[in-house]
Structures are given as C-alpha cells and as structure tokens.
N, C-alpha and C. Protein backbone atom coordinates (compact mmCIF):
# COMPACT_ATOMS: atom_id res chain seq x y z
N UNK A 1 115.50 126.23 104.38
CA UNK A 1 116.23 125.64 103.27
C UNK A 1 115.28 124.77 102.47
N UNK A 2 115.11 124.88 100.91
CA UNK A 2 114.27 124.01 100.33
C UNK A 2 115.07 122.83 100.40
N UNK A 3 114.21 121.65 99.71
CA UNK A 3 114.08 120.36 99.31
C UNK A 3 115.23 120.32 98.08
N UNK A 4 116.08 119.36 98.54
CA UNK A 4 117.49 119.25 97.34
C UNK A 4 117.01 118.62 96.04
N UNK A 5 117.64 119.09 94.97
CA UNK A 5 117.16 118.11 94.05
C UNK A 5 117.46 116.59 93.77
N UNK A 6 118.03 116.06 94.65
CA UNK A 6 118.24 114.59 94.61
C UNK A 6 117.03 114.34 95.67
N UNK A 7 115.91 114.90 96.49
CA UNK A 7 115.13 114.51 97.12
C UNK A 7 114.05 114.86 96.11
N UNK A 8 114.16 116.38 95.41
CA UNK A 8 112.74 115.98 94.67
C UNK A 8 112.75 115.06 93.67
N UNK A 9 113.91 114.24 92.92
CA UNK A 9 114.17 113.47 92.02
C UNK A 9 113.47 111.87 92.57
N UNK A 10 113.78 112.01 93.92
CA UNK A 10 113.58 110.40 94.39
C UNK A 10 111.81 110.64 94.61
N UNK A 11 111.69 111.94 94.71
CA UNK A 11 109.81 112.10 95.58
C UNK A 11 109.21 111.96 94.03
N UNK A 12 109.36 112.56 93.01
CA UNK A 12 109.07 112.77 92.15
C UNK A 12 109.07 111.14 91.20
N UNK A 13 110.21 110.64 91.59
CA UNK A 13 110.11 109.23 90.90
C UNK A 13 109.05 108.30 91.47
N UNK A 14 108.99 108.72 93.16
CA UNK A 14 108.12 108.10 93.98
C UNK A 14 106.50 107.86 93.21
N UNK A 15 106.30 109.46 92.81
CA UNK A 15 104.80 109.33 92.44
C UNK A 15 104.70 109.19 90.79
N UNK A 16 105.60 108.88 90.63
CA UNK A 16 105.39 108.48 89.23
C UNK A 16 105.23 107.07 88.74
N UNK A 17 106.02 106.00 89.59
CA UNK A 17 105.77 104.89 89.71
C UNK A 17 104.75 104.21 89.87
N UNK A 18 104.29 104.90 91.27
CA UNK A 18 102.56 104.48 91.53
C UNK A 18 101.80 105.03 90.53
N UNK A 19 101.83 106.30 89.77
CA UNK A 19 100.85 106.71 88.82
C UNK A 19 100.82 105.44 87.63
N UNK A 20 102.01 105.35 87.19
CA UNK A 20 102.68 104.80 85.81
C UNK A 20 103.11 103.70 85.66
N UNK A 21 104.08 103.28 86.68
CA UNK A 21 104.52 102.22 86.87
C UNK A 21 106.02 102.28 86.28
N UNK A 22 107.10 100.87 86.08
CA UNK A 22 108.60 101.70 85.24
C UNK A 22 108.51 101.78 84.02
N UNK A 23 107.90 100.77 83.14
CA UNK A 23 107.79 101.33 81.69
C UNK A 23 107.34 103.01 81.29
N UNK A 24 106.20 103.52 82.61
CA UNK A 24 105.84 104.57 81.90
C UNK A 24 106.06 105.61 82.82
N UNK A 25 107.59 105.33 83.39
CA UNK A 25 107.92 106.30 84.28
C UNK A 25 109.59 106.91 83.49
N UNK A 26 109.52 107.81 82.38
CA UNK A 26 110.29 108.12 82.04
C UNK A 26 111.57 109.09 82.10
N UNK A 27 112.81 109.14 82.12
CA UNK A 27 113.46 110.24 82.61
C UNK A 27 113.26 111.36 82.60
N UNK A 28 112.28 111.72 81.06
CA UNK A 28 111.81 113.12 81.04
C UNK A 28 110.90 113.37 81.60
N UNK A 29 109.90 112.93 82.06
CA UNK A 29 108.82 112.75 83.38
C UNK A 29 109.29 113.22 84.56
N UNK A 30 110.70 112.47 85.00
CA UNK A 30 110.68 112.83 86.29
C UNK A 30 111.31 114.19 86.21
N UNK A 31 112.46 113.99 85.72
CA UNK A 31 113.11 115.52 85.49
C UNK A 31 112.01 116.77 85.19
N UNK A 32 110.58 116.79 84.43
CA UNK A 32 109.70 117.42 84.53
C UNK A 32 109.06 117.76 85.61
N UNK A 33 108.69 117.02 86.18
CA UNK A 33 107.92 116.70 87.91
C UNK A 33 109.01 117.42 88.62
N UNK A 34 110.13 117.10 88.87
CA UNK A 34 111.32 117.46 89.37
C UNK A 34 112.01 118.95 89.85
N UNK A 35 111.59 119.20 88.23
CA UNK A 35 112.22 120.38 87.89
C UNK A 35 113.65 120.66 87.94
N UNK A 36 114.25 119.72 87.49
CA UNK A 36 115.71 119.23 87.55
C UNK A 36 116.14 119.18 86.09
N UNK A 37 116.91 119.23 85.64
CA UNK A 37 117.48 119.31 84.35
C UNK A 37 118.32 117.60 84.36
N UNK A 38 118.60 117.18 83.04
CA UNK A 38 119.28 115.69 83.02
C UNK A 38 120.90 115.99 83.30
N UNK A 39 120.97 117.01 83.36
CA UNK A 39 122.58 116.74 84.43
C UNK A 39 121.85 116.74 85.61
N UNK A 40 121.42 117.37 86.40
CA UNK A 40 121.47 117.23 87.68
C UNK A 40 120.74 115.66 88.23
N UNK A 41 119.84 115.55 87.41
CA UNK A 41 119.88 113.94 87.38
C UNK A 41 121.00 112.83 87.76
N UNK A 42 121.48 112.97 86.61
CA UNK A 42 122.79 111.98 86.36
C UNK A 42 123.88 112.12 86.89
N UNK A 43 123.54 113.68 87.63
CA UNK A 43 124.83 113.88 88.89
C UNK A 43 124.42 113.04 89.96
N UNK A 44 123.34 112.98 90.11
CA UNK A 44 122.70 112.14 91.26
C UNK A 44 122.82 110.81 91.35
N UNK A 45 122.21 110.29 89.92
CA UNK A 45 122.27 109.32 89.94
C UNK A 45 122.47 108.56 88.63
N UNK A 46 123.20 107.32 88.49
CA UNK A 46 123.69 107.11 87.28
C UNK A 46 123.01 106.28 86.31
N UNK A 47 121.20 106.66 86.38
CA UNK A 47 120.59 106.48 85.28
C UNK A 47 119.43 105.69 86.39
N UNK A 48 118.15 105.66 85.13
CA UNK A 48 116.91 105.50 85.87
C UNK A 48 116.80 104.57 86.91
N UNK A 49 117.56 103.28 86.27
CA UNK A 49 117.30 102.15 87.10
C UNK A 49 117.98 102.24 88.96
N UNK A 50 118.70 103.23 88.79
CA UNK A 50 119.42 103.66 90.33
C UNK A 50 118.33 104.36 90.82
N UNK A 51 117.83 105.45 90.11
CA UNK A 51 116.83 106.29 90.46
C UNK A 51 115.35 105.88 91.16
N UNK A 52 115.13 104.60 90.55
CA UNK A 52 113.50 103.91 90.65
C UNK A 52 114.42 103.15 91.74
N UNK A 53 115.23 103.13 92.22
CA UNK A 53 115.51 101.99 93.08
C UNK A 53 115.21 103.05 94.42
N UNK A 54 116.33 103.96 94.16
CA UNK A 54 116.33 104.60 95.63
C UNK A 54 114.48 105.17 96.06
N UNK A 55 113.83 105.16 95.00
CA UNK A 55 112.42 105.78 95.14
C UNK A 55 111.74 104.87 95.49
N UNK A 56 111.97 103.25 95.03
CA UNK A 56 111.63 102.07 95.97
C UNK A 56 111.79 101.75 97.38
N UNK A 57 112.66 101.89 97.46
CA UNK A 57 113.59 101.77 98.98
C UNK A 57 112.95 103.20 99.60
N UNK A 58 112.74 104.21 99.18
CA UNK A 58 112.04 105.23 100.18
C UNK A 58 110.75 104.76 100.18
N UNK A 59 109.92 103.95 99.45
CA UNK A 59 108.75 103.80 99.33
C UNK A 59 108.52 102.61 100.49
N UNK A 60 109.43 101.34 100.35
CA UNK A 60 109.21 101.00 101.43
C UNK A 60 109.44 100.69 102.71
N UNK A 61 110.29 101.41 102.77
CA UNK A 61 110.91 102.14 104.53
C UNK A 61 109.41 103.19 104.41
N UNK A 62 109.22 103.58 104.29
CA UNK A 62 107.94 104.42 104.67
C UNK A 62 106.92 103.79 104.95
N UNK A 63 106.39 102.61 104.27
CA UNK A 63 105.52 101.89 104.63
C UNK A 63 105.47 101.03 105.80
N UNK A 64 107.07 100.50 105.65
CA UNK A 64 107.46 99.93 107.11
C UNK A 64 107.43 100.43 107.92
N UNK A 65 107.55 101.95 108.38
CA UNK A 65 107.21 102.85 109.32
C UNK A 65 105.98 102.99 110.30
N UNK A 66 104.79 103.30 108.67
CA UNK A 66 103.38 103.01 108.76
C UNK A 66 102.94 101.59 109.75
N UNK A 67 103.03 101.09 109.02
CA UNK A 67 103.05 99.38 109.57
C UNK A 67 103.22 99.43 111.08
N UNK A 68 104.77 99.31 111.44
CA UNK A 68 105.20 98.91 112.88
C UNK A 68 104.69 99.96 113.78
N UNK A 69 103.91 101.24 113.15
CA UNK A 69 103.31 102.09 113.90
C UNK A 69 102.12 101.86 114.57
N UNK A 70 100.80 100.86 113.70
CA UNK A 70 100.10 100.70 114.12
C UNK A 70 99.83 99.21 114.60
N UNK A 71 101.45 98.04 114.26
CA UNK A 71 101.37 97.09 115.00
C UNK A 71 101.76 97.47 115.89
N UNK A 72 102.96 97.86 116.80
CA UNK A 72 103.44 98.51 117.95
C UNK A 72 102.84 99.08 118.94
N UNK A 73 101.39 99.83 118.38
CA UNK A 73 100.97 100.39 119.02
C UNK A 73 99.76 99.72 120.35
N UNK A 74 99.08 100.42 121.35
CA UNK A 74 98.88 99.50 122.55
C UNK A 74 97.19 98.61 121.68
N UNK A 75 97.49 97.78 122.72
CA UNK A 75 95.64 96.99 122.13
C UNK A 75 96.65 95.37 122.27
N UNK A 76 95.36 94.80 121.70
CA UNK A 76 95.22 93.30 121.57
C UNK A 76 96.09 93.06 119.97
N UNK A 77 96.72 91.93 120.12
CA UNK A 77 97.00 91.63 118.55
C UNK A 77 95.64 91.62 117.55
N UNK A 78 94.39 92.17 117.87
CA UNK A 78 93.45 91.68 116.80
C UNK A 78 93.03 92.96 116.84
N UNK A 79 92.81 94.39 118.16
CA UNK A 79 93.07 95.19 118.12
C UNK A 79 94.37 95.90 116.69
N UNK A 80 95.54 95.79 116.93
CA UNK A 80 96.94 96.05 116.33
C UNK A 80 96.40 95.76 114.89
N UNK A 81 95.74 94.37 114.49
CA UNK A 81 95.70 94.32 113.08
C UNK A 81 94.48 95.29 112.03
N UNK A 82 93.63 95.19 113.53
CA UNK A 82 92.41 96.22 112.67
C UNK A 82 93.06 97.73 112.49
N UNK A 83 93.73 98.20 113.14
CA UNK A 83 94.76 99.77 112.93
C UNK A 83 95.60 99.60 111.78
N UNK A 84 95.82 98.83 111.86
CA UNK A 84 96.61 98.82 110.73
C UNK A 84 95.90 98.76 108.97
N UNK A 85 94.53 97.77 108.98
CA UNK A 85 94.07 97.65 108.04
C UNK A 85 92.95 99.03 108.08
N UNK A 86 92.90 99.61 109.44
CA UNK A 86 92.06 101.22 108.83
C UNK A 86 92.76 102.35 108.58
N UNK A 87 94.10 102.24 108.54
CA UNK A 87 95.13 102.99 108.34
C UNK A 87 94.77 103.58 107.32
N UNK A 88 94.64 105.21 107.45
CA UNK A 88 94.00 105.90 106.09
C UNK A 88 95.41 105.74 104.98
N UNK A 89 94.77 105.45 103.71
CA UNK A 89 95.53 105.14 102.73
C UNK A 89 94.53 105.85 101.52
N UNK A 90 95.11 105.86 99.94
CA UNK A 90 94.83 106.18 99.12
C UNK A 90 94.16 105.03 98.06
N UNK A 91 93.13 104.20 98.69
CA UNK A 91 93.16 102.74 98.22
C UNK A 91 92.57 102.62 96.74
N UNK A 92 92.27 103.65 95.90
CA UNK A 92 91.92 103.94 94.93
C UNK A 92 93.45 103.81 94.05
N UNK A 93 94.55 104.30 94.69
CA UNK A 93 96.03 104.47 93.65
C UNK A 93 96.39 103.12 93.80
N UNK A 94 96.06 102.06 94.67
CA UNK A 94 96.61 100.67 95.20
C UNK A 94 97.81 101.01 95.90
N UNK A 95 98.05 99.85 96.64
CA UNK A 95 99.31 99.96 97.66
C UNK A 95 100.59 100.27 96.56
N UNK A 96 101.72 101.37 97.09
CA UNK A 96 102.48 101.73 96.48
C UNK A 96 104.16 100.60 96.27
N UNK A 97 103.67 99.59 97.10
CA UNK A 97 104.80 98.61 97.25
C UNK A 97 103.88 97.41 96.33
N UNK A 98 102.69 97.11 96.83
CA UNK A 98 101.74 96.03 95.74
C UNK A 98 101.42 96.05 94.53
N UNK A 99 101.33 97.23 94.14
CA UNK A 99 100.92 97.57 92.56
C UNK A 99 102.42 97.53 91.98
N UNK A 100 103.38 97.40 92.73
CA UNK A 100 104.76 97.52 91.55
C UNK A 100 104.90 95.86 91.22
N UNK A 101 104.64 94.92 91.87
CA UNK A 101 104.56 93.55 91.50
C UNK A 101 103.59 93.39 90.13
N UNK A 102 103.14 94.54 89.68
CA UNK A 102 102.33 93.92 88.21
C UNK A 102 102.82 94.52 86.90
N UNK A 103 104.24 94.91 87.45
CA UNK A 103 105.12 95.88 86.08
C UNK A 103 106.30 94.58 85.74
N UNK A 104 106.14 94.02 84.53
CA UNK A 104 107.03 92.71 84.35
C UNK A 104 108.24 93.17 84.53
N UNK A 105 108.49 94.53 84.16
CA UNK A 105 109.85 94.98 83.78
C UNK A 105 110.57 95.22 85.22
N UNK A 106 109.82 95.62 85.85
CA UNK A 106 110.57 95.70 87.13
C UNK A 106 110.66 94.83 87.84
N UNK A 107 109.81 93.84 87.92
CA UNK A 107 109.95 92.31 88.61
C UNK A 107 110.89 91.60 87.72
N UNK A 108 111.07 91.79 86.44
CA UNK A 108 112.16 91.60 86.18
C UNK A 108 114.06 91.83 86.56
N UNK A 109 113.87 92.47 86.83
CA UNK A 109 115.07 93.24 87.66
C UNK A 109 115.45 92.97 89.20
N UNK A 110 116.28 92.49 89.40
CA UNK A 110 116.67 91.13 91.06
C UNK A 110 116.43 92.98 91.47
N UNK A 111 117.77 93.77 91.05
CA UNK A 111 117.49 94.73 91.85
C UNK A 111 116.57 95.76 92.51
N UNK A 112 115.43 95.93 91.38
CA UNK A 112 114.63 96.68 91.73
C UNK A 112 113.52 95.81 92.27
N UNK A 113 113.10 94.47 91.81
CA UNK A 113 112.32 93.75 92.51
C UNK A 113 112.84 93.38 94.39
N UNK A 114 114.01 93.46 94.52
CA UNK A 114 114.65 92.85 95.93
C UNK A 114 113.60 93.82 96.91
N UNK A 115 113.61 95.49 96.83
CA UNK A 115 112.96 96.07 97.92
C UNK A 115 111.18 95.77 97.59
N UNK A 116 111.02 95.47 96.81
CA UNK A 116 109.48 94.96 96.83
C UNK A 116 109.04 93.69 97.75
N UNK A 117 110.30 92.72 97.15
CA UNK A 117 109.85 91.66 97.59
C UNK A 117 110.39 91.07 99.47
N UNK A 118 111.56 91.95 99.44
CA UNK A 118 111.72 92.18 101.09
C UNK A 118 110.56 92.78 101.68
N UNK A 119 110.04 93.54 101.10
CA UNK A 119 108.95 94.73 102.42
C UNK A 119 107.75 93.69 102.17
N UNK A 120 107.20 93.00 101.13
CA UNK A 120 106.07 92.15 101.37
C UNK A 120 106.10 90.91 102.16
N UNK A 121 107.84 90.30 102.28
CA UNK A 121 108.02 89.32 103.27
C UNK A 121 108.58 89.88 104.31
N UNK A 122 108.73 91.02 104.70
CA UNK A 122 108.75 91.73 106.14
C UNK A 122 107.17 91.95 107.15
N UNK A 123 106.60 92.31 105.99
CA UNK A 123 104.47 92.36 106.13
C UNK A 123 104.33 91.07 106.98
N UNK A 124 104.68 89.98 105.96
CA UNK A 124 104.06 88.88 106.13
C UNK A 124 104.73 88.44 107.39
N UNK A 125 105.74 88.50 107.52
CA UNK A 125 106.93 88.08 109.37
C UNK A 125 106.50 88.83 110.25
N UNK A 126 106.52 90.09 110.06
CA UNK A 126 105.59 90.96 110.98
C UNK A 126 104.49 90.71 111.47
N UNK A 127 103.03 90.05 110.90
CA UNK A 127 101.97 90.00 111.30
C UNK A 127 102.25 88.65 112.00
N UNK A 128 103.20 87.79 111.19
CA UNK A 128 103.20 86.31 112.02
C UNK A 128 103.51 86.33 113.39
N UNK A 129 104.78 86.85 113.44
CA UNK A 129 105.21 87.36 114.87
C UNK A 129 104.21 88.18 115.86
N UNK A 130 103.38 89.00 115.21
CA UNK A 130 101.99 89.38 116.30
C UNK A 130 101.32 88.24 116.37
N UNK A 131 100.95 87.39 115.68
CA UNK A 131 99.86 86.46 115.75
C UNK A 131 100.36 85.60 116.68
N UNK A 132 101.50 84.99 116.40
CA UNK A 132 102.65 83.71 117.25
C UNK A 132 102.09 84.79 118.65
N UNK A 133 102.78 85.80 119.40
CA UNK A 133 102.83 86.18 120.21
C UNK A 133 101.61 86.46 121.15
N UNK A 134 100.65 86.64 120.22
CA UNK A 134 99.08 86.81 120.82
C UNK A 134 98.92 85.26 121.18
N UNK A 135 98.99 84.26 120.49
CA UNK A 135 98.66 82.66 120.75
C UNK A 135 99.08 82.30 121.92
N UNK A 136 100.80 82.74 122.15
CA UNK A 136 101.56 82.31 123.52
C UNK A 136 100.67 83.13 124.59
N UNK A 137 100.20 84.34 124.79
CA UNK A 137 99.59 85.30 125.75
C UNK A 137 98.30 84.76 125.70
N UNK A 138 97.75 83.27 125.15
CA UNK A 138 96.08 83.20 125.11
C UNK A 138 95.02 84.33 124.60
N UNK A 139 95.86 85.11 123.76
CA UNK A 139 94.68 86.13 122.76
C UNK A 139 93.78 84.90 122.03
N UNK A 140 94.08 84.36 121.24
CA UNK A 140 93.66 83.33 120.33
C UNK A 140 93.92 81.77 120.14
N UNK A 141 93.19 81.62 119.69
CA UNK A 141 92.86 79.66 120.10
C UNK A 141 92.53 79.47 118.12
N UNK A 142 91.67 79.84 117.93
CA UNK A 142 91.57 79.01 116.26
C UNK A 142 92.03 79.05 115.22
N UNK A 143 92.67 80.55 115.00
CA UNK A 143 93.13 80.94 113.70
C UNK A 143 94.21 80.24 113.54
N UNK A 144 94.33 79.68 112.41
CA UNK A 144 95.03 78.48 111.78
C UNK A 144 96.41 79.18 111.90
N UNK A 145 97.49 78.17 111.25
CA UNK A 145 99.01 78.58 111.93
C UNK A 145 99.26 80.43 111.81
N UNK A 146 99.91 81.09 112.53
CA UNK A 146 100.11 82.37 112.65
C UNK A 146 100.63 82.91 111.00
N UNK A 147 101.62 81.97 109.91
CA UNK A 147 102.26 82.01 109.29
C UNK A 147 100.77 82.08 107.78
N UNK A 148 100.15 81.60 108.11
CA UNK A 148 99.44 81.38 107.44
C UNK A 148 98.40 82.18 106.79
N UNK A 149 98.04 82.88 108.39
CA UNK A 149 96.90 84.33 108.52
C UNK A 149 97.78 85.32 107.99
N UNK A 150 98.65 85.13 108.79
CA UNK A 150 99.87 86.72 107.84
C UNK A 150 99.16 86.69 106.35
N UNK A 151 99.56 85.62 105.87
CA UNK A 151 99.65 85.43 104.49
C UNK A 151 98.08 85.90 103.85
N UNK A 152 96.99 85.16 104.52
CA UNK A 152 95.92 85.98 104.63
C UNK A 152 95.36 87.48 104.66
N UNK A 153 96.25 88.07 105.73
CA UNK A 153 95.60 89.47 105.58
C UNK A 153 96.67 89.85 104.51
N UNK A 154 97.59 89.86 104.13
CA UNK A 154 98.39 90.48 103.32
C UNK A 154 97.34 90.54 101.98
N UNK A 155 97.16 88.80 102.11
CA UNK A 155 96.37 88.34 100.70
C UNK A 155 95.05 90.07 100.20
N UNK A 156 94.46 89.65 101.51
CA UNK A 156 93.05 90.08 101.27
C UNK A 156 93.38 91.54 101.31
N UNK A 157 94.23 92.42 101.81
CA UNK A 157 94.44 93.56 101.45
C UNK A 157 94.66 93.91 99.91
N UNK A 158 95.73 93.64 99.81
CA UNK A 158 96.39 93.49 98.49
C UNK A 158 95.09 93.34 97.26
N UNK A 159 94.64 91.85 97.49
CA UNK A 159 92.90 91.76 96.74
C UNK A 159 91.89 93.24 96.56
N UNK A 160 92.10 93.72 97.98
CA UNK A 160 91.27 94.75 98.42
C UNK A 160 91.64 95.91 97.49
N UNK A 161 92.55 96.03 97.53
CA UNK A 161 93.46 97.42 96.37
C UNK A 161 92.82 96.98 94.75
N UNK A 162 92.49 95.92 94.63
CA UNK A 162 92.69 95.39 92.82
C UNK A 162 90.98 95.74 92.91
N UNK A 163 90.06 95.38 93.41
CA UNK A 163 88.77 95.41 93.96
C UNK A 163 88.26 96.53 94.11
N UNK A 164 89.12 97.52 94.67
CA UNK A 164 88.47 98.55 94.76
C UNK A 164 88.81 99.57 93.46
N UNK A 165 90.12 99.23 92.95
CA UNK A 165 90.79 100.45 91.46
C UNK A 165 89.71 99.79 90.16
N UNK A 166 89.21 98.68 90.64
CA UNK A 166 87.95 98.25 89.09
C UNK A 166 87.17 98.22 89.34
N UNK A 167 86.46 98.88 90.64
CA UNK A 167 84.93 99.43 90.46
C UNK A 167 85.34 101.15 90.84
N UNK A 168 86.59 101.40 90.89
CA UNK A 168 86.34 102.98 91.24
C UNK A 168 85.53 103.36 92.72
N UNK A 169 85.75 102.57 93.58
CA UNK A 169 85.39 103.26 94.76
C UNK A 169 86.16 102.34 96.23
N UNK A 170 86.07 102.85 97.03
CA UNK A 170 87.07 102.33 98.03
C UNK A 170 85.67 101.28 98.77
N UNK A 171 84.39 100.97 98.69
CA UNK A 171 83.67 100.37 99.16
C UNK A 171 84.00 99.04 98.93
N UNK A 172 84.84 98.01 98.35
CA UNK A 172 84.92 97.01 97.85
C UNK A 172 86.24 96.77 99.04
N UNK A 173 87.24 97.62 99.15
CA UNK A 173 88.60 97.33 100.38
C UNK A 173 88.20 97.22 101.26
N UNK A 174 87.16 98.28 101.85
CA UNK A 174 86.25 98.32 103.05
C UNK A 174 85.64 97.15 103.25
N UNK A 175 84.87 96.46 102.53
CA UNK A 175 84.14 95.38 102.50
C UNK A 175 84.96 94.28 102.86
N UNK A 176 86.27 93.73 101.98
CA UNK A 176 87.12 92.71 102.11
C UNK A 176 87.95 92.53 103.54
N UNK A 177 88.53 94.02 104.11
CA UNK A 177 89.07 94.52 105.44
C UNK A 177 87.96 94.27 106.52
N UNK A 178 87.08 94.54 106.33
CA UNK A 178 86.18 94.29 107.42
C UNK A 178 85.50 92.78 107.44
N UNK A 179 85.49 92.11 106.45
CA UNK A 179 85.05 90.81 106.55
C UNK A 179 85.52 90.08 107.13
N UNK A 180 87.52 90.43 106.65
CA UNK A 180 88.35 89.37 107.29
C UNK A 180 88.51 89.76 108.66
N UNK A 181 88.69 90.91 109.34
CA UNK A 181 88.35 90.81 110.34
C UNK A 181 86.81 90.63 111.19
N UNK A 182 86.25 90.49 110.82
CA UNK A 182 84.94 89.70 111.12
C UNK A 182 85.42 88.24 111.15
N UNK A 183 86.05 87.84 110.52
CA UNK A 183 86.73 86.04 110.15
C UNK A 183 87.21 85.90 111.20
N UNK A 184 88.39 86.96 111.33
CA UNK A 184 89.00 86.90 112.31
C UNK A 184 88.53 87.16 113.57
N UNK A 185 87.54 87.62 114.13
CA UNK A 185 86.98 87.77 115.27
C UNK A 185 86.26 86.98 115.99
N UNK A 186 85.99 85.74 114.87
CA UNK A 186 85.16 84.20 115.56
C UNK A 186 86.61 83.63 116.23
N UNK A 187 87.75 83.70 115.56
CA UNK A 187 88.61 82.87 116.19
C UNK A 187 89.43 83.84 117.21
N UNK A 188 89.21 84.61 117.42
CA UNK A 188 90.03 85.31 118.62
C UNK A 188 89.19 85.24 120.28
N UNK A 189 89.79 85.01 121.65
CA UNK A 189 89.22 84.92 122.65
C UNK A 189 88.44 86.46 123.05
C-alpha cells in the first residue's frame, strides 16, 4: 500500500520548512512536492498553518526519538552525550527543530512556535537529568550545575549548525562538538 496523501502532505511540508522556512514554504510548493491537488489538501487539513504544525510535531517527535536513542543507550553519561553529538545528521541543512527559531513568522505564532520550543526544553531536561544522574553515581565532580551544561551543549550544537551552513562545510560542527567534549572530559572522573 503506498504512502497516503495526508502523509506525503506532512513529509513534504517537513522538507520544505527546513529548505525554506514558513514564509517560503507555500501551499503551492507543498501540494507540488506532494503531488496532491488543493482539495485534497484542505480535506486534510484546514489551511497551512494546521499543516506546518502537524509537520512540526512530526519533526520533533522524530528528533526526540533520535535523542533518547542515543541517551538511553549503554555507556557513561559522557559516553551517552558524545553519541548523541556524533549522531549522523545533515549539519550543512542545520538542525530541523533549530533553524525554525530564525523564521519571525513562525515564532510568531504560540501555536506553531509551542512544538519548537517544547522539544528544545525537552533537549535541555533531558541532558540535565543525565548529567544530575551521572553526579549522584560519581561519573563527575566539576562540571558546573547539570542545568547549566544542558544549556551548554544544546548552546554549542545549535552554534555548530550556524558555523558550519557559513563556511559550507561540516568541519566547523565537528570542531565545536569535539571541543566541548574535550571541555567536558577535564571535568568528568
């Protein structure tokens, strides 16, 4: 059975966002990409701003996936964070949840900004809660409050994406990812 057209509508909005962003992610765009006609659209869904939402919300439940996959997974909390930051990604397109924080129009919008700004303060609770938990188990002794480093690697990733899309090469994410964990590796036992 193929792919419904309310899934290629949401996949299709998916990569248009990250290409474009919402100003330049237009109905006739997606319905093009799509291959959906504007009824079957608007049967779906009742106009763009529903549309970029549900393609948000798949964007970051997917990432959250990513994520708790390679925090979850076995190792040291400093282990867990380096998997996660070599997690093959496309770091040339920028993170697909980070790069939507620089479209006014959509940070404008409670609704379409809410799944952005939940999955970046889910990131940031997530890593705290590894860090808190490594501290109680004696993984680590220096790294400043757990709440704090979250905020850190989020930072320096995120940096890492802007760094690497304005010189055109992924050597600049690499560089920033591996430093901070280098940072991070004086203060871990």
């Amino acid at each position: 059975m193929g792919v419904s057209t309310r899934e290629n509508l949401i996949e299709s909005t998916r990569a248009l966002l990250w290409e474009r962003g919402y100003v330049g992610t237009s109905p006739k765009a997606i319905q093009e990409r799509a291959g959906a006609g504007q009824g079957s659209m608007y049967h779906h869904f009742s106009g763009k701003p529903a549309l970029a939402l549900a393609a948000i919300q798949r964007t970051a439940d997917q990432m959250r996936e990513r994520v708790e996959h390679a925090l979850a997974g076995p190792g040291t909390a400093q282990e867990k964070i380096a998997a996660f930051l070599a997690q093959e990604r496309d770091v040339l397109k920028g993170c697909p949840i980070g790069g939507l924080t620089q479209d006014p129009d959509l940070m404008a919008d409670p609704a379409l900004r809410a799944p952005v700004e939940d999955t970046l303060t889910w990131l940031r609770e997530r890593l705290t809660a590894l860090i808190t938990q490594a501290r109680e188990h004696g993984q680590q002794t220096a790294v400043p409050d757990a709440a704090t480093t979250a905020a850190v690697i989020v930072a320096t990733m995120q940096g890492g994406y802007v760094l690497a899309r304005a010189a055109n090469s992924t050597a600049p994410f690499t560089q920033a990812t591996d430093g901070l964990l280098a940072l991070l590796a004086t203060q871990w036992r």
